[in-house]
PDB file of N, CA and C in Angstrom:
ATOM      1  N   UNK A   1      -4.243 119.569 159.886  1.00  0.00           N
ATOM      2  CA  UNK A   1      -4.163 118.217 160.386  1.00  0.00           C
ATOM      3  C   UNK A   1      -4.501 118.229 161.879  1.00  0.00           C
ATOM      4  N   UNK A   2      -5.121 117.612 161.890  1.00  0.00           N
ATOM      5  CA  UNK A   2      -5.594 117.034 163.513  1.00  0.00           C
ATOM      6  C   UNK A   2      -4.474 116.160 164.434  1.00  0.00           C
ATOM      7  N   UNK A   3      -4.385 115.981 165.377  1.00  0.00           N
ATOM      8  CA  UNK A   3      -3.827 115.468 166.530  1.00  0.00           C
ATOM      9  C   UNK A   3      -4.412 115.317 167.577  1.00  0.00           C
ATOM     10  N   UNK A   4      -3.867 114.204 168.414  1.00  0.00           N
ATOM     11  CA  UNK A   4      -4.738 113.952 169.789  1.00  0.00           C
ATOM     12  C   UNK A   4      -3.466 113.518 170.863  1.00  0.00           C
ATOM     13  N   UNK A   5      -4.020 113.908 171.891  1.00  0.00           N
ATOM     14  CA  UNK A   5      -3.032 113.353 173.148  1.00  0.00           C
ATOM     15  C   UNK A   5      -3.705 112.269 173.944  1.00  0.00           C
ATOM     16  N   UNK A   6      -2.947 111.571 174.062  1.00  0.00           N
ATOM     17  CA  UNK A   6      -3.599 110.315 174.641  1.00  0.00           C
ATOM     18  C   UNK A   6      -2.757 110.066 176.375  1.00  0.00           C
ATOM     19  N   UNK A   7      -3.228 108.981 176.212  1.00  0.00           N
ATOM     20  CA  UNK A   7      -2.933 108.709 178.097  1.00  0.00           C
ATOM     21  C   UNK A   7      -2.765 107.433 178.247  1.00  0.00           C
ATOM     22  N   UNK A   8      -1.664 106.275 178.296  1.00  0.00           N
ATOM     23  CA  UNK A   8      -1.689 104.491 178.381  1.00  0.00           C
ATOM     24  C   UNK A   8      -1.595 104.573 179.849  1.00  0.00           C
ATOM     25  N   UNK A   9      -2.104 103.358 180.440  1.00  0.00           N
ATOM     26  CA  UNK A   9      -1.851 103.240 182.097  1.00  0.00           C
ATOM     27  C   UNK A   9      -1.558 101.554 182.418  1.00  0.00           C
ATOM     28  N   UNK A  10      -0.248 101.154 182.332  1.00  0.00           N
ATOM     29  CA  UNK A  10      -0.135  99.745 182.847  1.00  0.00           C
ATOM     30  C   UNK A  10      -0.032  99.830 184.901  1.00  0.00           C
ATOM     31  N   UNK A  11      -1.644  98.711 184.800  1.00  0.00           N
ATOM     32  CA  UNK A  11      -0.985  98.324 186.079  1.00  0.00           C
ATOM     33  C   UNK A  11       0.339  97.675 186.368  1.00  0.00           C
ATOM     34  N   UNK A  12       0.418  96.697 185.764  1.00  0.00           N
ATOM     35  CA  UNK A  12       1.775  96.289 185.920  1.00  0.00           C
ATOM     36  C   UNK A  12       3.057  96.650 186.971  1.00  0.00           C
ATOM     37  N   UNK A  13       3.170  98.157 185.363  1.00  0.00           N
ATOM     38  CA  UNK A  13       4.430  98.989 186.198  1.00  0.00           C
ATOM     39  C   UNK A  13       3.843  99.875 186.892  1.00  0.00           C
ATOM     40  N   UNK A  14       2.539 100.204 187.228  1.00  0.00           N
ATOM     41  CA  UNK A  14       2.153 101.026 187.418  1.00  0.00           C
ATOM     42  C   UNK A  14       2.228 102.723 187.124  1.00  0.00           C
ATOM     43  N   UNK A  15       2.371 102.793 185.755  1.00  0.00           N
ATOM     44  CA  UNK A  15       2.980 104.147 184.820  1.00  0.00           C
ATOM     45  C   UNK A  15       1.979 104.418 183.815  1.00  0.00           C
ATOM     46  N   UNK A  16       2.205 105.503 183.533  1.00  0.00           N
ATOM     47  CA  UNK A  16       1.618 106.441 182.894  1.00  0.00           C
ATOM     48  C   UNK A  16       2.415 106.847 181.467  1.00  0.00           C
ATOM     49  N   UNK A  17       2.052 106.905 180.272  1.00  0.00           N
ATOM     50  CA  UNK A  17       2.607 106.958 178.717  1.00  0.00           C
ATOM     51  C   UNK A  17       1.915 108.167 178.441  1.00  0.00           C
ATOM     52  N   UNK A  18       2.226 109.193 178.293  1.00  0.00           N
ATOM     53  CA  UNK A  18       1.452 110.514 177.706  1.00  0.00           C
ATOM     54  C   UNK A  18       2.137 110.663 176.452  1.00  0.00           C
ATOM     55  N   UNK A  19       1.127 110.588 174.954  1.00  0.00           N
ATOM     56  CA  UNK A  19       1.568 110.797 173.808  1.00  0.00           C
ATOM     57  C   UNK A  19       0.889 111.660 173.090  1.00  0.00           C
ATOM     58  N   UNK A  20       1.541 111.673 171.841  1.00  0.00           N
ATOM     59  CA  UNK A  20       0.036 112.638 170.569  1.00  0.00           C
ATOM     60  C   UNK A  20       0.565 111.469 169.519  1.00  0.00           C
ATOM     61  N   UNK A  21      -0.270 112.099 168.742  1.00  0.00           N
ATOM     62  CA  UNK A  21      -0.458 111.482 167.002  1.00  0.00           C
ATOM     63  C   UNK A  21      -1.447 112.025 166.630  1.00  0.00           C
ATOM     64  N   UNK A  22      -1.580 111.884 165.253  1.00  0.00           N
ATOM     65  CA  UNK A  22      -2.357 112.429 164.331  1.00  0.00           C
ATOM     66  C   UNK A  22      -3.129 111.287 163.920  1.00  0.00           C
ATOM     67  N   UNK A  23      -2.681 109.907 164.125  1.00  0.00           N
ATOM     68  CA  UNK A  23      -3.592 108.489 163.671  1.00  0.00           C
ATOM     69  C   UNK A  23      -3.385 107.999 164.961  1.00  0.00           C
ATOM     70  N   UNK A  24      -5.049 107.565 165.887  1.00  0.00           N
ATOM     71  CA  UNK A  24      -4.743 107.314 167.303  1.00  0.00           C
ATOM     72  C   UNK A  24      -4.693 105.909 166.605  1.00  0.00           C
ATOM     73  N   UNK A  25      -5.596 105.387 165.984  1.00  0.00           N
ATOM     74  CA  UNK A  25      -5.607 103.730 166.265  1.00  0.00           C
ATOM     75  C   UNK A  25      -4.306 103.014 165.745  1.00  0.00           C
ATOM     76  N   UNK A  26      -3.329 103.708 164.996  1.00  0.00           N
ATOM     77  CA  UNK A  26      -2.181 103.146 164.305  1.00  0.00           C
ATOM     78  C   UNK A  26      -1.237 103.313 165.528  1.00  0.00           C
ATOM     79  N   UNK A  27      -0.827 103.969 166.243  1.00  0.00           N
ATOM     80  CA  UNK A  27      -0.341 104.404 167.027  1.00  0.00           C
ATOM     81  C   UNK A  27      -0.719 103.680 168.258  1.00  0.00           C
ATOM     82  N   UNK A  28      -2.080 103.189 168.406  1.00  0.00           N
ATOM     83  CA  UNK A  28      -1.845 102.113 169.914  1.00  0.00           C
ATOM     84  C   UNK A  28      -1.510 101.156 169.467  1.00  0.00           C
ATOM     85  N   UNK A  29      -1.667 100.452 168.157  1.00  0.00           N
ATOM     86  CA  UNK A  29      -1.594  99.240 167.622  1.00  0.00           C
ATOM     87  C   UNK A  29      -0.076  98.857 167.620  1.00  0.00           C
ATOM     88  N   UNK A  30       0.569 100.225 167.410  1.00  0.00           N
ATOM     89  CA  UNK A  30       2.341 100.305 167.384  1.00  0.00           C
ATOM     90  C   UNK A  30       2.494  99.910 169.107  1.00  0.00           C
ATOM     91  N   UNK A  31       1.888 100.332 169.766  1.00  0.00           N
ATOM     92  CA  UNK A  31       2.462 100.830 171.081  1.00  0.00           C
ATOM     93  C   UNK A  31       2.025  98.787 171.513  1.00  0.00           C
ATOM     94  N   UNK A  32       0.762  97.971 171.539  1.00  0.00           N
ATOM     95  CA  UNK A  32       0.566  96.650 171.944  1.00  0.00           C
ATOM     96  C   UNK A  32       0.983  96.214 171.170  1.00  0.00           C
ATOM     97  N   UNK A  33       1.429  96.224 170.195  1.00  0.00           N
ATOM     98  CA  UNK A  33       2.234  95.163 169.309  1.00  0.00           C
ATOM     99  C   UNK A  33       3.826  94.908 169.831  1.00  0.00           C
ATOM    100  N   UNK A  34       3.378  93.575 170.384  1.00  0.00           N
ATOM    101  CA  UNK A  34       5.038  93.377 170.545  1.00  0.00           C
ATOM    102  C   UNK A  34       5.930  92.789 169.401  1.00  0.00           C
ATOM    103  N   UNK A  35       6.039  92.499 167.978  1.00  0.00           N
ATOM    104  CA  UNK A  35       6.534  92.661 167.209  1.00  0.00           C
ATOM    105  C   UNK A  35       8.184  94.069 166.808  1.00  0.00           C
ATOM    106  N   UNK A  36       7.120  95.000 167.483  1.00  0.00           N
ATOM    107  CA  UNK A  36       7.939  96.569 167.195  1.00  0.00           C
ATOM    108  C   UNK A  36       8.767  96.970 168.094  1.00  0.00           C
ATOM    109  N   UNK A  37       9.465  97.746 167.896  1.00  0.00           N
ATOM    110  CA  UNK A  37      11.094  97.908 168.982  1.00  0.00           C
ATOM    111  C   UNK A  37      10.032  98.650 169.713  1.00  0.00           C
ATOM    112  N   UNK A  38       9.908  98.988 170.908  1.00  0.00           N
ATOM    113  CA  UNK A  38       9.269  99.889 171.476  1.00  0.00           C
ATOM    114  C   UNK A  38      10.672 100.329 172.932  1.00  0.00           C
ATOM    115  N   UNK A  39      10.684 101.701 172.760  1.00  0.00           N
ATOM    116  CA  UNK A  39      11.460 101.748 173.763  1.00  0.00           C
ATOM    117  C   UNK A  39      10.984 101.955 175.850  1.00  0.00           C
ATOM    118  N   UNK A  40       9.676 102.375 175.838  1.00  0.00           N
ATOM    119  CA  UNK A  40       9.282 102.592 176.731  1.00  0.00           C
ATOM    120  C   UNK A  40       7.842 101.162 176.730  1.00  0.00           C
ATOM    121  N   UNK A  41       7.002 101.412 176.258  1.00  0.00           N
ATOM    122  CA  UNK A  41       5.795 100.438 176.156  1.00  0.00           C
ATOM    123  C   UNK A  41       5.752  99.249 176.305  1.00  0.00           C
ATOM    124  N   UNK A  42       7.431  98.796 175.425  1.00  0.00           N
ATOM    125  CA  UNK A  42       7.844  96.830 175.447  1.00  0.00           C
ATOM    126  C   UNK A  42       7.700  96.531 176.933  1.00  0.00           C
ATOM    127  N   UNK A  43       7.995  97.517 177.888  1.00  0.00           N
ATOM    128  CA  UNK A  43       7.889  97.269 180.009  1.00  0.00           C
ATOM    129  C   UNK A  43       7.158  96.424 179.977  1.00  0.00           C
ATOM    130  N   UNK A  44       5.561  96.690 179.767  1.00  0.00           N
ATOM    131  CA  UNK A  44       4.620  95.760 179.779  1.00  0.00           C
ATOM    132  C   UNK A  44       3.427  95.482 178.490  1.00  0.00           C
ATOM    133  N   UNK A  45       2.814  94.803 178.701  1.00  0.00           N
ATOM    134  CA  UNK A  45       1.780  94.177 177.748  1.00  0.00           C
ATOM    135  C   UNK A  45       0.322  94.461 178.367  1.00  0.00           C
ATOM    136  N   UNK A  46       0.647  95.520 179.263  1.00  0.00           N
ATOM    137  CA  UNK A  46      -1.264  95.372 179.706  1.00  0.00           C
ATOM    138  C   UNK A  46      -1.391  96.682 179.968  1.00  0.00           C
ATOM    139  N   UNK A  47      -0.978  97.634 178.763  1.00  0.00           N
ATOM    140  CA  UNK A  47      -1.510  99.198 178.170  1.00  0.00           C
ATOM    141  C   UNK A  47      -2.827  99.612 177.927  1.00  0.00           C
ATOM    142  N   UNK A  48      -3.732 100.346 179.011  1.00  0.00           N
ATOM    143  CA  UNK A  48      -4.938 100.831 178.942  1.00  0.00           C
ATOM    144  C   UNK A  48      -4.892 102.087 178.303  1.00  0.00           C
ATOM    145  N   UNK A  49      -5.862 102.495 177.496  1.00  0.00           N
ATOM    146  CA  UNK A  49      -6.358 104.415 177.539  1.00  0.00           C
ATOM    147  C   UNK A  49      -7.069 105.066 178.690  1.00  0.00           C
TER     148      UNK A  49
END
């Protein structure tokens, strides 16, 4: 199985999200969806790669 590490960057808070997964696009879709509990990501709504 494959995996990738990724990198989110809100200006906003001005922060940095360093993750992995094995499904990138399910996994950002989790991370901008504000629907989902998010414990770090919910900060802001303007998450770049």
């Amino acid at each position: 199985m494959n995996f990738c590490v990724y990198i989110l960057h809100s200006i906003k808070l001005n922060r940095y999200y360093i993750g992995f997964t094995s499904d990138f696009d399910t996994r950002l879709d989790f991370h901008l969806n504000s629907d989902v509990q998010r414990k770090f990501t919910h900060k802001a709504n303007d998450w770049t790669t």
